[in-house]
C-alpha atoms as a PDB file:
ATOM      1  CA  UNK A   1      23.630  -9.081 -43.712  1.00  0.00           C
ATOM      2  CA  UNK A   2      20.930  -8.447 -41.314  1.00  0.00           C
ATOM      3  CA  UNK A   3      20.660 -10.731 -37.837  1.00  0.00           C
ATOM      4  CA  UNK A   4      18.752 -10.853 -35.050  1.00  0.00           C
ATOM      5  CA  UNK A   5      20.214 -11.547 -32.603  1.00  0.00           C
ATOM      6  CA  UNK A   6      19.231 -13.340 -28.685  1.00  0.00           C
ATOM      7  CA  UNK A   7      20.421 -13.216 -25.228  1.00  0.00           C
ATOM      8  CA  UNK A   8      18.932 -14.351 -22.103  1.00  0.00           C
ATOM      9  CA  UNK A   9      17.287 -17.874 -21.313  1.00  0.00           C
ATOM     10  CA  UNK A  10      18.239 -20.918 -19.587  1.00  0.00           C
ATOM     11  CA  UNK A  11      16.658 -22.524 -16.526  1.00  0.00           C
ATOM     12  CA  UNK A  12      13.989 -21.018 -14.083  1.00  0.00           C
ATOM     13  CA  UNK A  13      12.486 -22.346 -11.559  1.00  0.00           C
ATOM     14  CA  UNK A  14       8.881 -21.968 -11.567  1.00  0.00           C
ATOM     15  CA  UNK A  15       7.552 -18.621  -9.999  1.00  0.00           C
ATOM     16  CA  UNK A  16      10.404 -17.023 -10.950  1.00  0.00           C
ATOM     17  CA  UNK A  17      11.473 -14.212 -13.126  1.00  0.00           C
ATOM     18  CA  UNK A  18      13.445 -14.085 -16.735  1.00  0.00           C
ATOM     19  CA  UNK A  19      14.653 -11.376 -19.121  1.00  0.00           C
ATOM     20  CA  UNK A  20      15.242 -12.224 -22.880  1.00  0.00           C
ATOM     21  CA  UNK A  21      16.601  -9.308 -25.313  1.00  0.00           C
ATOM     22  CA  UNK A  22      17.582  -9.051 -29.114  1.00  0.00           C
ATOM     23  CA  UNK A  23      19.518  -7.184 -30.856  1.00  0.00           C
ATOM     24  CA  UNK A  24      19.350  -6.339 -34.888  1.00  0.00           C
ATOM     25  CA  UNK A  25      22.253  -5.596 -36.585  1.00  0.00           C
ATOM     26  CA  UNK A  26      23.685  -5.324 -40.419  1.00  0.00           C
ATOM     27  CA  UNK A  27      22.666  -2.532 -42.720  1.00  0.00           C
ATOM     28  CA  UNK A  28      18.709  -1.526 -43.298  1.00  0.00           C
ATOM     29  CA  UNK A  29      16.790   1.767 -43.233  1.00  0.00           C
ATOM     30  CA  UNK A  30      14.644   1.795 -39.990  1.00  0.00           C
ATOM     31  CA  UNK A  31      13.021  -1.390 -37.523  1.00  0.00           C
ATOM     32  CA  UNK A  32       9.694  -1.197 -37.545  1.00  0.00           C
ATOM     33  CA  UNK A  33       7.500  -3.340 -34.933  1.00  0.00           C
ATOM     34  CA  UNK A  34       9.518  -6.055 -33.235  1.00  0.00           C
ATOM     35  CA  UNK A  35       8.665  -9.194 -31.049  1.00  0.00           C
ATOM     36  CA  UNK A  36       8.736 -12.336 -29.368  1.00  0.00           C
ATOM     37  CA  UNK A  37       7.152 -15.878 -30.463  1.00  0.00           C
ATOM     38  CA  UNK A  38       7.658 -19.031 -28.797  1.00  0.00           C
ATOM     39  CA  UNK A  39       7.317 -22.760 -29.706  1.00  0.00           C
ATOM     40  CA  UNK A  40       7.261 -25.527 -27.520  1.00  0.00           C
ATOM     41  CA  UNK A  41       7.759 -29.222 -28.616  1.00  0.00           C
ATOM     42  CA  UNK A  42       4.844 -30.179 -30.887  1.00  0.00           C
ATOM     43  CA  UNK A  43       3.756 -26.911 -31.090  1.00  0.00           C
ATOM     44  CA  UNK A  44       3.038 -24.539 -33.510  1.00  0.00           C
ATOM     45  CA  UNK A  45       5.067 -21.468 -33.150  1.00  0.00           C
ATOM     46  CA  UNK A  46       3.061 -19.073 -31.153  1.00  0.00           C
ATOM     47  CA  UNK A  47       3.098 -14.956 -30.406  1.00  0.00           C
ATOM     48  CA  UNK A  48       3.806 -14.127 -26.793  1.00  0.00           C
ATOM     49  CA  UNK A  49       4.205 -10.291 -27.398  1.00  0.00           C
ATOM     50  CA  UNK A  50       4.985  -7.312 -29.871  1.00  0.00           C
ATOM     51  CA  UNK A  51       5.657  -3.797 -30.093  1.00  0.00           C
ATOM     52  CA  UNK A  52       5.439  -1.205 -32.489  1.00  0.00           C
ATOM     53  CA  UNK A  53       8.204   1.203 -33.180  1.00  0.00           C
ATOM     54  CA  UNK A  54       5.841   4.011 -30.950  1.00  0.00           C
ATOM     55  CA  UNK A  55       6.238   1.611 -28.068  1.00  0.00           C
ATOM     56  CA  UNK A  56       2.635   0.163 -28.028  1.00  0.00           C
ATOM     57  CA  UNK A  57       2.688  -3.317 -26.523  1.00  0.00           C
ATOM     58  CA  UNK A  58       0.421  -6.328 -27.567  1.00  0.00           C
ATOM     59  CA  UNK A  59       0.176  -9.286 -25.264  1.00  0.00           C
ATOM     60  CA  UNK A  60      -1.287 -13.310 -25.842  1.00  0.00           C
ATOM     61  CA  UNK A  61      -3.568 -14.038 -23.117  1.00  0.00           C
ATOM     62  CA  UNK A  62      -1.303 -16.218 -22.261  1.00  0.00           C
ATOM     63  CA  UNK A  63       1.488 -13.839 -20.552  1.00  0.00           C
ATOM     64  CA  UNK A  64      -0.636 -11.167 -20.275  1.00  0.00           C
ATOM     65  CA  UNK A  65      -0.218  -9.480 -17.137  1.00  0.00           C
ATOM     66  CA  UNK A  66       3.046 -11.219 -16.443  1.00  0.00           C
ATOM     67  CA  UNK A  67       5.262  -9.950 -19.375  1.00  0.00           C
ATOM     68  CA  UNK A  68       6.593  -6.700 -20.020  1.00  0.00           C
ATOM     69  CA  UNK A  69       8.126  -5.610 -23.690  1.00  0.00           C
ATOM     70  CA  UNK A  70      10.018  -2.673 -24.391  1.00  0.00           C
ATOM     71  CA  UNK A  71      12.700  -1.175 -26.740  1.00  0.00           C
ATOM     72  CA  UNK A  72      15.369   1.046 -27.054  1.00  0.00           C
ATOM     73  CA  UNK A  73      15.463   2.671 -30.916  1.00  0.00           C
ATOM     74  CA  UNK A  74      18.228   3.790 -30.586  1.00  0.00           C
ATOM     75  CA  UNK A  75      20.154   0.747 -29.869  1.00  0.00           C
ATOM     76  CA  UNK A  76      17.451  -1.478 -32.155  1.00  0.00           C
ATOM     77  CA  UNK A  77      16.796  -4.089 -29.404  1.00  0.00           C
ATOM     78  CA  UNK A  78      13.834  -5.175 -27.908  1.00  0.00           C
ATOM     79  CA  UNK A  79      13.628  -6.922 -24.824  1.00  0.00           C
ATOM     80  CA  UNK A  80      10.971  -9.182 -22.859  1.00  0.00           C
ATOM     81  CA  UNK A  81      10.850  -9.546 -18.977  1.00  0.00           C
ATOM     82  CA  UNK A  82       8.711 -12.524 -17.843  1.00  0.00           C
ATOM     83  CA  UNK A  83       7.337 -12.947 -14.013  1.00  0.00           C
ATOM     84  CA  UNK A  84       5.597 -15.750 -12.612  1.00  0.00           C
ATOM     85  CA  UNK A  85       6.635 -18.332 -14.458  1.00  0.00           C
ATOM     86  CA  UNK A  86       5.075 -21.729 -15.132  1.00  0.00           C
ATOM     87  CA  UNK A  87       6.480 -24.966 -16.596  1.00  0.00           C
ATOM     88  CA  UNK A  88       3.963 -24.279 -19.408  1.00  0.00           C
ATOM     89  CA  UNK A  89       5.957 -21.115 -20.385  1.00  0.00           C
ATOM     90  CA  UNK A  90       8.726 -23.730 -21.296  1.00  0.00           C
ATOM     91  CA  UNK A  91      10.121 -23.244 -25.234  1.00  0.00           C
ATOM     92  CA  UNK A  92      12.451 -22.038 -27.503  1.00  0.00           C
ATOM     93  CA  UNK A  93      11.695 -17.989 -27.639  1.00  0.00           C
ATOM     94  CA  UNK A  94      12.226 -16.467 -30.958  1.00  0.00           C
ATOM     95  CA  UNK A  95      12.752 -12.871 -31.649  1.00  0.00           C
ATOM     96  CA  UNK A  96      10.900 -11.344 -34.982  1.00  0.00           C
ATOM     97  CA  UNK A  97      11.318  -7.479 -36.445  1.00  0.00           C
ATOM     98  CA  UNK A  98      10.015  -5.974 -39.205  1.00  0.00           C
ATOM     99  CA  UNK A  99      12.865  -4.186 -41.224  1.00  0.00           C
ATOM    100  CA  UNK A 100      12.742  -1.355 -43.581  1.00  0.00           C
ATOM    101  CA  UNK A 101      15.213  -2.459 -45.716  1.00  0.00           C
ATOM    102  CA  UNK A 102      15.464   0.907 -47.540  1.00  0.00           C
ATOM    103  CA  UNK A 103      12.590   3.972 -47.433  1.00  0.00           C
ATOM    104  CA  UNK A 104       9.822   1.628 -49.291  1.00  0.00           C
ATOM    105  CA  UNK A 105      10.552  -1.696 -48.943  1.00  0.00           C
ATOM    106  CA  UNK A 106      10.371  -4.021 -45.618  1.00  0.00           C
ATOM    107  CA  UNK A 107      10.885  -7.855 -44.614  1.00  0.00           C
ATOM    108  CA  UNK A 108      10.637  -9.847 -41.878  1.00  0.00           C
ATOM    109  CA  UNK A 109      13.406 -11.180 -39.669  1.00  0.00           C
ATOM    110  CA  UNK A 110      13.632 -13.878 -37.285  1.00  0.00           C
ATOM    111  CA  UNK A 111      16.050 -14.709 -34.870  1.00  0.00           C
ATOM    112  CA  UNK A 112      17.633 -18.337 -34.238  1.00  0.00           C
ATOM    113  CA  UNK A 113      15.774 -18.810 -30.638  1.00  0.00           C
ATOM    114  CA  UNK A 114      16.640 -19.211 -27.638  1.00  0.00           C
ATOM    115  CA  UNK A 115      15.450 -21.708 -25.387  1.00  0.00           C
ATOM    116  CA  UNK A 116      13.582 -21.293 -21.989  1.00  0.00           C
ATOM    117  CA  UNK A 117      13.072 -23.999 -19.028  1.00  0.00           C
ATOM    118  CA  UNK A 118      11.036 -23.658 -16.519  1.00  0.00           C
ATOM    119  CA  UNK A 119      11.301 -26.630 -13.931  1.00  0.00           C
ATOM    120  CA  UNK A 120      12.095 -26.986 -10.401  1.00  0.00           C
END
């Protein structure tokens, strides 16, 4: 059974600095691009940032210039580092991969969140 699965959130005070990373495990072929969404309450569910399996990053305009995704291939995780934060950036963060499931086949994964407060 394929998971993703999160680590990092909690409570940060505004200005400051937080690192989120998942992990995909179980049994597929290859991960293909990966990311991060986010949904605050009332909100649709919204992209912060993704990257492909090359390592090209795509940011909202929303974080841009104060997030930073990367992965590691090798141990199927991708991560997100957030600066600056503002009580707006305040949600549950979910993480998202596209699997190859075998050589021609793919699906989409999400993770079960993982929520993020920023407040003083």
């Amino acid at each position: 059974q394929v998971q993703l699965v999160e680590s990092g959130g909690g409570l940060v005070q505004p200005g400051g600095s937080l690192g989120l990373s998942c992990a995909a495990s179980g049994t597929f072929f290859a991960v293909n691009a990966m990311g991060w969404y986010r949904q605050a309450p009332g909100e649709q569910r919204e992209l912060v940032a993704t990257i492909s399996r090359g390592g090209r990053p795509n940011y909202s305009d929303s974080v841009k210039g104060r997030a930073t995704i990367s992965r590691d291939n090798a141990k199927d995780t991708v991560y997100l580092q957030m600066n600056s934060l503002k009580p707006e950036d305040t949600a549950v963060y979910y993480c998202n991969a596209d699997l190859l499931l075998d050589p021609i086949s793919s699906n989409i994964y999400w993770g079960r969140g993982t929520q993020v407060t920023v407040s003083s």
